[in-house]
N, C-alpha and C. Protein backbone atom coordinates (compact mmCIF):
# COMPACT_ATOMS: atom_id res chain seq x y z
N UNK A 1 91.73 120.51 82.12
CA UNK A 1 92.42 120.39 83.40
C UNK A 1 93.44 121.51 83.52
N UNK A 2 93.59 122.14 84.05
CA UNK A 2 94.20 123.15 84.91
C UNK A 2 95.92 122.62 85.11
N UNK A 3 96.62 123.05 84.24
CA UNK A 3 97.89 122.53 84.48
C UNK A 3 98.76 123.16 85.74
N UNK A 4 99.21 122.82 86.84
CA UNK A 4 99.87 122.94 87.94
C UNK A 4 100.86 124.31 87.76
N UNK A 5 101.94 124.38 86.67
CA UNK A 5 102.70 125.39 86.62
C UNK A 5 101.78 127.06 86.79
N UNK A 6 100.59 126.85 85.63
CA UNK A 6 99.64 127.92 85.41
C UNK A 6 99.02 128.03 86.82
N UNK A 7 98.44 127.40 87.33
CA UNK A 7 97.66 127.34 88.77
C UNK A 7 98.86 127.78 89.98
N UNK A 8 99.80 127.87 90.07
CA UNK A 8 101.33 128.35 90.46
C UNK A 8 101.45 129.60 90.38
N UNK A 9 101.50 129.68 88.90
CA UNK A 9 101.67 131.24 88.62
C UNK A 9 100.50 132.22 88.97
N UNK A 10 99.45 131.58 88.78
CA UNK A 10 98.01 132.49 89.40
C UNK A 10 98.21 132.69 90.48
N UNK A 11 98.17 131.56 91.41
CA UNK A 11 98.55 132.03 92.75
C UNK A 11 99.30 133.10 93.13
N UNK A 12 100.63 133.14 92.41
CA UNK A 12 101.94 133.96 92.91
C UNK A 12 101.23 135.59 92.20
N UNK A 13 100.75 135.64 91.33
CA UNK A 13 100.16 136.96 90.82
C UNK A 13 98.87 137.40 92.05
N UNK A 14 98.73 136.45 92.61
CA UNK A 14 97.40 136.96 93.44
C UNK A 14 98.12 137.61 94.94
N UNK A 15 99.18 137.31 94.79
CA UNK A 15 100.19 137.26 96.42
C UNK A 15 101.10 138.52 95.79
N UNK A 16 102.09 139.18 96.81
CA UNK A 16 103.10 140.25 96.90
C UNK A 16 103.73 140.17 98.16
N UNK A 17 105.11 139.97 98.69
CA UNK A 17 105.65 140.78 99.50
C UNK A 17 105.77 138.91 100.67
N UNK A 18 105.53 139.47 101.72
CA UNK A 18 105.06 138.59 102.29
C UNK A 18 104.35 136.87 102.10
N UNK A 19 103.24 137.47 101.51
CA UNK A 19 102.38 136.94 100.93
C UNK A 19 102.84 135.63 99.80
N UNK A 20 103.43 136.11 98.80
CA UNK A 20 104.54 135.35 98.34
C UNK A 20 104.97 134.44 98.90
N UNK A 21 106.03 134.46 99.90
CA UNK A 21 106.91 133.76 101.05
C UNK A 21 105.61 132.89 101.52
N UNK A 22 104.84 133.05 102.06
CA UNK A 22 103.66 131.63 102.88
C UNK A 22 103.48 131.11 101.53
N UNK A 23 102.98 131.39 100.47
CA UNK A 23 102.48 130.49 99.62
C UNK A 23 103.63 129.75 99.38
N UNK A 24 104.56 130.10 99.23
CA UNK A 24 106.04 129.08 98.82
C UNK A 24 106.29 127.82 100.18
N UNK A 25 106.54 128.31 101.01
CA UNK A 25 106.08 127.77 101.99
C UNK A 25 104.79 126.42 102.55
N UNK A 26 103.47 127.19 101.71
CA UNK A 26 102.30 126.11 101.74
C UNK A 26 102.72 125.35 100.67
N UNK A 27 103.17 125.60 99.38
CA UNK A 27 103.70 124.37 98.50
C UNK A 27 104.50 123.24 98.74
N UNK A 28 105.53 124.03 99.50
CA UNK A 28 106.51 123.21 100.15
C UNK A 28 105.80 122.46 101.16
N UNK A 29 104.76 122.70 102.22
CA UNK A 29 104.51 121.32 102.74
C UNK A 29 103.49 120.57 102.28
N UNK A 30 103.04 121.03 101.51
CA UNK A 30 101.80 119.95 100.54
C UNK A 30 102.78 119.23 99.78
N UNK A 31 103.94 119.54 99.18
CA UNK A 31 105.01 118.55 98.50
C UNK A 31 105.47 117.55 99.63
N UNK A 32 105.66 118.05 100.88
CA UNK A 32 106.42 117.16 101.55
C UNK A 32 105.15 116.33 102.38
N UNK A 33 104.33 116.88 102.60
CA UNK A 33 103.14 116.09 103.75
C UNK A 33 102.50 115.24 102.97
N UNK A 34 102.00 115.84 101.45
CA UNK A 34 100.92 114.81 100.48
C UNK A 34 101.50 114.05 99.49
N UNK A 35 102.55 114.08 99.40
CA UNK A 35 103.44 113.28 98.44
C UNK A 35 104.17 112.18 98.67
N UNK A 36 103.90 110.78 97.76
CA UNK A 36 104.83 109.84 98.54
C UNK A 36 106.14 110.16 98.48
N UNK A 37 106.86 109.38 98.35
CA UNK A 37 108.53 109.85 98.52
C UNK A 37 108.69 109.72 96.98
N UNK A 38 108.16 108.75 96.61
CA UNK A 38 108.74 108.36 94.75
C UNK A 38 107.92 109.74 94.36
N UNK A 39 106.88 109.84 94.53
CA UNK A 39 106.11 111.05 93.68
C UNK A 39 106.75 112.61 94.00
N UNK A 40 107.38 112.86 95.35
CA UNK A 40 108.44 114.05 95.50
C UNK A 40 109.30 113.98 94.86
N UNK A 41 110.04 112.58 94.79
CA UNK A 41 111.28 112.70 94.16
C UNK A 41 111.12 112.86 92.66
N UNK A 42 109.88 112.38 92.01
CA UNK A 42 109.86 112.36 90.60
C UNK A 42 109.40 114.10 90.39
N UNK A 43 108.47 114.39 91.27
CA UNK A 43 108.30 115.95 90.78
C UNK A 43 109.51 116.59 91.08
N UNK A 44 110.46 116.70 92.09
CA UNK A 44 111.18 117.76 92.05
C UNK A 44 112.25 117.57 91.13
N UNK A 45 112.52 116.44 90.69
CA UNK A 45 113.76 116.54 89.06
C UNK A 45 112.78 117.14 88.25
N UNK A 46 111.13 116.93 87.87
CA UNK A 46 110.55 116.99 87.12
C UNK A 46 110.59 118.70 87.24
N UNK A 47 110.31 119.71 88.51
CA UNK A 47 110.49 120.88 88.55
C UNK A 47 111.23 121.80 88.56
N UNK A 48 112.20 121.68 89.97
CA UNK A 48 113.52 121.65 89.94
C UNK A 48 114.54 121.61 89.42
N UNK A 49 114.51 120.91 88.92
CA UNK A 49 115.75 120.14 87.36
C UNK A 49 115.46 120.36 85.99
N UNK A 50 114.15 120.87 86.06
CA UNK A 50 113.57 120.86 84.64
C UNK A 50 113.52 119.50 83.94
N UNK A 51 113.81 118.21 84.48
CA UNK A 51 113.81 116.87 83.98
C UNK A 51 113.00 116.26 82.92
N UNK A 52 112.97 115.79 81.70
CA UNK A 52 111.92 115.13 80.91
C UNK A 52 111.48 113.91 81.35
N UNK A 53 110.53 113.48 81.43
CA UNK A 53 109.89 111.66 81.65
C UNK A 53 111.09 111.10 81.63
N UNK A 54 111.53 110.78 80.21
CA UNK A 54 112.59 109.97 80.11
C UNK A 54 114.02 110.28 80.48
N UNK A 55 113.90 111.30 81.23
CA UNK A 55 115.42 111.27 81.84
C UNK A 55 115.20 110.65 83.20
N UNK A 56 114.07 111.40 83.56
CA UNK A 56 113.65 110.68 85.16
C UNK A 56 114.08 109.60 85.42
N UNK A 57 113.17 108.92 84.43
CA UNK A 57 113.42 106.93 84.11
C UNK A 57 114.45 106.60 84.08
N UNK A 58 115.39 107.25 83.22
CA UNK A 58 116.89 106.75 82.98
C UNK A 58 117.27 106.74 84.33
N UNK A 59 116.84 108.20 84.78
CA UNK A 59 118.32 108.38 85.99
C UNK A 59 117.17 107.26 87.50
N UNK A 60 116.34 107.04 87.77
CA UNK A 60 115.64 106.21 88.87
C UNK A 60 115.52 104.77 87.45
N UNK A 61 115.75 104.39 87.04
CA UNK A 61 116.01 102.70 86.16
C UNK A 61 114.77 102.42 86.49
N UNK A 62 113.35 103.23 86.01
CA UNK A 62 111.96 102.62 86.60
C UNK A 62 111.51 103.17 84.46
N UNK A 63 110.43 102.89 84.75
CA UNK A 63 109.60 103.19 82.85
C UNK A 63 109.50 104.41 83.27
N UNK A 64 109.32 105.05 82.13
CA UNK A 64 108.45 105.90 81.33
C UNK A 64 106.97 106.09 81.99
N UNK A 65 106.43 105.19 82.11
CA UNK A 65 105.25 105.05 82.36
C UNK A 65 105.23 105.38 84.09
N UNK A 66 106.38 104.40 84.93
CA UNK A 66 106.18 104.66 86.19
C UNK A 66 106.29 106.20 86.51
N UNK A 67 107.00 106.73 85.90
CA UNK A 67 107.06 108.08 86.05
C UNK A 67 106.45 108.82 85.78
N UNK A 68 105.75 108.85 84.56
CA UNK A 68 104.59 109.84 83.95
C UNK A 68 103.30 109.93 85.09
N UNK A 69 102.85 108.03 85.33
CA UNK A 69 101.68 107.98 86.34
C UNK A 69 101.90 108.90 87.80
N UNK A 70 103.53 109.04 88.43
CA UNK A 70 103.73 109.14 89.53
C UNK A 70 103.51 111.20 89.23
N UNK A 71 103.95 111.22 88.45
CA UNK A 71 103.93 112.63 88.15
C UNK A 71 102.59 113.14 88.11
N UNK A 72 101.88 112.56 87.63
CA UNK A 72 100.36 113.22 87.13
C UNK A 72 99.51 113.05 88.73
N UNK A 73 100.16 111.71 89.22
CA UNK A 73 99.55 111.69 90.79
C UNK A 73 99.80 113.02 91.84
N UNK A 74 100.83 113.37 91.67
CA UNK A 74 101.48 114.08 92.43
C UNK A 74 100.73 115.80 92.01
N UNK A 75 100.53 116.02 90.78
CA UNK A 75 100.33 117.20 90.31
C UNK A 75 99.10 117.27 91.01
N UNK A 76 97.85 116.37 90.78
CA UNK A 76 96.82 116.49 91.13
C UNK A 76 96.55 115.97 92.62
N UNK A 77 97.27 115.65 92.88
CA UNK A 77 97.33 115.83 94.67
C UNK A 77 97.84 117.64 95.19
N UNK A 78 98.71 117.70 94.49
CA UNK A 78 99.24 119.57 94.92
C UNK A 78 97.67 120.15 94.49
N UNK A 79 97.36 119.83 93.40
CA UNK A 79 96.57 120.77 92.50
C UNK A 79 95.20 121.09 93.73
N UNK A 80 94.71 119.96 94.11
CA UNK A 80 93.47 119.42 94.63
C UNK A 80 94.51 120.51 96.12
N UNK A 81 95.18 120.20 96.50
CA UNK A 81 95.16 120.96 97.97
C UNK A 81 94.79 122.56 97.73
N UNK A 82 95.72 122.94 96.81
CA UNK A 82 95.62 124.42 96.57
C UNK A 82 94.21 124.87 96.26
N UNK A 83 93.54 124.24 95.79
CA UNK A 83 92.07 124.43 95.81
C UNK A 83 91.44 124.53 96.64
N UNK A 84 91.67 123.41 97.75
CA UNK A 84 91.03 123.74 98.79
C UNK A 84 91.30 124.83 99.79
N UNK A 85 92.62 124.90 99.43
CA UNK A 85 93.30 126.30 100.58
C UNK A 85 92.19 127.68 99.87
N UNK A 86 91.78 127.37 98.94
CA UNK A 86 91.39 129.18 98.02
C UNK A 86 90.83 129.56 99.11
């Protein structure tokens, strides 16, 4: 499986200038249009913040687990759009 950060960075190597700027842009609304609210909020500490699982949990008082699942949902919801945009 194709981890999200790497599939990120391909993208941004395939872009320059401009180009760059829309793709940041198309991330940003596939985060905000395909994501529930718990699964934005858990990816962007998770990105953003650089956050571990278990800080997530600590700081939203949900498991380990709720967070890991919400995370992996979320990746492969971004992942699956950007694919289709190729």
């Amino acid at each position: 499986m194709l981890d999200l950060k790497e599939l990120i960075q391909r993208e941004k190597e395939e872009y320059d200038g401009e180009d760059r700027e829309k793709l940041r842009r198309r991330i940003v609304r596939i985060i905000n249009g395909e994501l529930t609210e718990r699964e934005r909020a858990y990816f962007l500490l998770s990105v953003l913040e650089e956050r571990k699982i278990k800080e997530i949990a600590e700081i939203k008082e949900v498991s380990s687990a709720t967070v890991s699942k919400a995370l992996k949902n979320a990746k492969r919801k971004i992942r699956n759009v950007l694919k289709y945009l190729e």
